[in-house]
C-alpha atoms as a PDB file:
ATOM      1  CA  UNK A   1     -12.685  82.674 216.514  1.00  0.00           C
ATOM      2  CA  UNK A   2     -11.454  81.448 213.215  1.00  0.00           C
ATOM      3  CA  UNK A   3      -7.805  81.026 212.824  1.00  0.00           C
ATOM      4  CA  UNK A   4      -6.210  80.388 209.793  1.00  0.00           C
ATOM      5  CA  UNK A   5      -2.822  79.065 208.725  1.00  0.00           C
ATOM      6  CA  UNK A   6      -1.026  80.034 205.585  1.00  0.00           C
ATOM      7  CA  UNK A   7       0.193  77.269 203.270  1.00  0.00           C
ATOM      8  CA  UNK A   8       3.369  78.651 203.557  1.00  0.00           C
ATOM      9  CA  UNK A   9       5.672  79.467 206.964  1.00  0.00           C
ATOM     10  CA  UNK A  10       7.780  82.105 206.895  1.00  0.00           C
ATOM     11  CA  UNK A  11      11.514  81.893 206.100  1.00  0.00           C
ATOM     12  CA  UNK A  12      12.028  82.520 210.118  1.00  0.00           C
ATOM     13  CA  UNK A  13      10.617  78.799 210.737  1.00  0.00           C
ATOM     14  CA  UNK A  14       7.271  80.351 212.465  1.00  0.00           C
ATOM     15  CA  UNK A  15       4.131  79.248 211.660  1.00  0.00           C
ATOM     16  CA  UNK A  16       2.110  81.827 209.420  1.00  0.00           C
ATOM     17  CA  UNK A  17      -1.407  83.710 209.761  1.00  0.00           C
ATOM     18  CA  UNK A  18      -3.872  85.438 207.741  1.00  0.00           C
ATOM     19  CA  UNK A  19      -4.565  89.499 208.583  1.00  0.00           C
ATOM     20  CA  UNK A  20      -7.894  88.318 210.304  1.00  0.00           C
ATOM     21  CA  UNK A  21      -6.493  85.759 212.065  1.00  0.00           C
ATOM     22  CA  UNK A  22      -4.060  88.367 213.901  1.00  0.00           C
ATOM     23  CA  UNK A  23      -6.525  90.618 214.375  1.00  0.00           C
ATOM     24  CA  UNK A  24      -8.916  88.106 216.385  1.00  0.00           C
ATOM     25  CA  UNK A  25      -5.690  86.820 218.810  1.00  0.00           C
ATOM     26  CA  UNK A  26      -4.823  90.408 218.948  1.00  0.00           C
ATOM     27  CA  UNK A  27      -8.209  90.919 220.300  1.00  0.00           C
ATOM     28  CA  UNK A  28      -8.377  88.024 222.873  1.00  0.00           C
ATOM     29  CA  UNK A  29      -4.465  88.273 223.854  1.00  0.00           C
ATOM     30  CA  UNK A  30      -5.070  92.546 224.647  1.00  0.00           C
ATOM     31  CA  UNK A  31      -8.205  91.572 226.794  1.00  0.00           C
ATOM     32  CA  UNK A  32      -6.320  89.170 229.065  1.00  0.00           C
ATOM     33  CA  UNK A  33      -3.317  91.741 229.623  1.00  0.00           C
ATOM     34  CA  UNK A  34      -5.542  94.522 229.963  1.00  0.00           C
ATOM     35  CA  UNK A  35      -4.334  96.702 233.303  1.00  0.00           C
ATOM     36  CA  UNK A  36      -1.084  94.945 233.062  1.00  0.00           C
ATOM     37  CA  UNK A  37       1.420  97.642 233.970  1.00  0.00           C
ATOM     38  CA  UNK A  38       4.406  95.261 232.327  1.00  0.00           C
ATOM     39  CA  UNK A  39       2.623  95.881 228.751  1.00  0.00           C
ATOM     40  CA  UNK A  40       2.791  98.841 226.609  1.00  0.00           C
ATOM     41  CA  UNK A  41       0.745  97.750 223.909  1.00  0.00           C
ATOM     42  CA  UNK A  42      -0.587  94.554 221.911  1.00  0.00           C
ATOM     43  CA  UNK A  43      -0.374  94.924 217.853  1.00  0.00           C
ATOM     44  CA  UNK A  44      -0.563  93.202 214.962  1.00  0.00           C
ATOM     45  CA  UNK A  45       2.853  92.814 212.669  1.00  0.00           C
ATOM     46  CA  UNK A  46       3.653  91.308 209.546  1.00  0.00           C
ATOM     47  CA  UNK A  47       6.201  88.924 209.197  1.00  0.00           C
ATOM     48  CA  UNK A  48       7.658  87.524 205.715  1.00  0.00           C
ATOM     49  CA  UNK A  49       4.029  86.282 204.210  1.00  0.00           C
ATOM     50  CA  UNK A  50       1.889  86.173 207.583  1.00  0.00           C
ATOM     51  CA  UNK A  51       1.119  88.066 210.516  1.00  0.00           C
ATOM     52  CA  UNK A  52       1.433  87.638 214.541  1.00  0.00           C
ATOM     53  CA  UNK A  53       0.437  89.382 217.464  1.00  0.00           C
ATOM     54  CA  UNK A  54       3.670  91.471 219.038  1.00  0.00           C
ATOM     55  CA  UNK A  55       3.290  92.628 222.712  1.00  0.00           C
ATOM     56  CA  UNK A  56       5.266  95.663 223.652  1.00  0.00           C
ATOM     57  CA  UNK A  57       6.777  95.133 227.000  1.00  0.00           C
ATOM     58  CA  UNK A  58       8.631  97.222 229.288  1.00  0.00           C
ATOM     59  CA  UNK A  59      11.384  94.933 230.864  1.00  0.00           C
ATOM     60  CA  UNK A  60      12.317  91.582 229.974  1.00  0.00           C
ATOM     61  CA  UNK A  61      13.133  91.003 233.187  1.00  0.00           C
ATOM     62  CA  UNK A  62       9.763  91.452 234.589  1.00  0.00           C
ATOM     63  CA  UNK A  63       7.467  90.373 231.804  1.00  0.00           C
ATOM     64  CA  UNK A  64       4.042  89.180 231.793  1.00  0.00           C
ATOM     65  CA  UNK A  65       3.840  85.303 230.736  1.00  0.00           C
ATOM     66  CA  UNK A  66       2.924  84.431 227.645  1.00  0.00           C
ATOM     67  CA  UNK A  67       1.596  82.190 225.297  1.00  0.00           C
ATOM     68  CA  UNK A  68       4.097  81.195 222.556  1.00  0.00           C
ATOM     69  CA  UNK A  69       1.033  81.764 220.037  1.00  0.00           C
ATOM     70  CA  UNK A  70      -2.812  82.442 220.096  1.00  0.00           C
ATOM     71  CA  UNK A  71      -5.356  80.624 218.282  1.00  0.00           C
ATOM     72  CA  UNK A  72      -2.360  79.451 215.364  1.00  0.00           C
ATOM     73  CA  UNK A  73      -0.920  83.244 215.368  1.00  0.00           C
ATOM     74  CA  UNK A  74       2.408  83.046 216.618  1.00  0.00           C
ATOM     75  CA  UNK A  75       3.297  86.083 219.442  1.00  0.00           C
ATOM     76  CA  UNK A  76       6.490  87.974 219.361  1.00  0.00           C
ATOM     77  CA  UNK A  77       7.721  90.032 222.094  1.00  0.00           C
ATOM     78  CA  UNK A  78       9.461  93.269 221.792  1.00  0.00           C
ATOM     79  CA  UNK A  79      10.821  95.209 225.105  1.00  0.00           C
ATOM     80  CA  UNK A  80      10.276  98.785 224.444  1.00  0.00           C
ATOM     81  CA  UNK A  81      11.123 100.308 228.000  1.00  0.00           C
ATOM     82  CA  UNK A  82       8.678 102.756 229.562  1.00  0.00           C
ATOM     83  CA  UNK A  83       6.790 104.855 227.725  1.00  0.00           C
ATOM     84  CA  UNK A  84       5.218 108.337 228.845  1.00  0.00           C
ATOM     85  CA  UNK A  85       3.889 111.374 227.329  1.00  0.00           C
ATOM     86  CA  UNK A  86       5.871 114.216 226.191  1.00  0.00           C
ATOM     87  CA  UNK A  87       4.686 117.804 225.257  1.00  0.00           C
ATOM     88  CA  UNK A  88       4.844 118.863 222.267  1.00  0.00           C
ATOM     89  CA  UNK A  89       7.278 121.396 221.252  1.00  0.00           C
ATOM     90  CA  UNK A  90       6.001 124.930 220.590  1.00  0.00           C
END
């Protein structure tokens, strides 16, 4: 995987990524937490002038551990509580 790192890091201190290089951790990081019932969902977000990988996760409490970045691309963690299907309305 190539990883890149941005000549600049973000106003937040973090260390910055290029779109690609998201995408690839996003790839390898979703693969390892596949089946993981503590994970809604593994994206890629922009922050300031780079990206990361952010990991939706039910419970902070009860989290999956994880790697503070992937490949350079720094991973943020958002809890976003269960998540089920509703019906549309009609």
């Amino acid at each position: 995987m190539h990883t890149a790192r941005m000549s600049q890091t973000p106003p937040d201190g973090g260390p910055g990524a290029s779109r690609d290089a998201a995408r690839a951790a996003k790839t390898r990081l979703a693969s390892s937490l596949a089946g993981d019932r503590r994970v809604n969902g593994v994206g890629v977000v922009r922050r300031a002038q780079a990206y990361a990988v952010r990991v939706n996760v039910v419970a902070d409490d009860d989290r999956p551990e994880l790697p503070a970045e992937v490949d350079g691309v720094p991973v943020q963690v958002d809890v976003v509580g269960a998540i089920t299907a509703t019906r549309a309305a009609r």
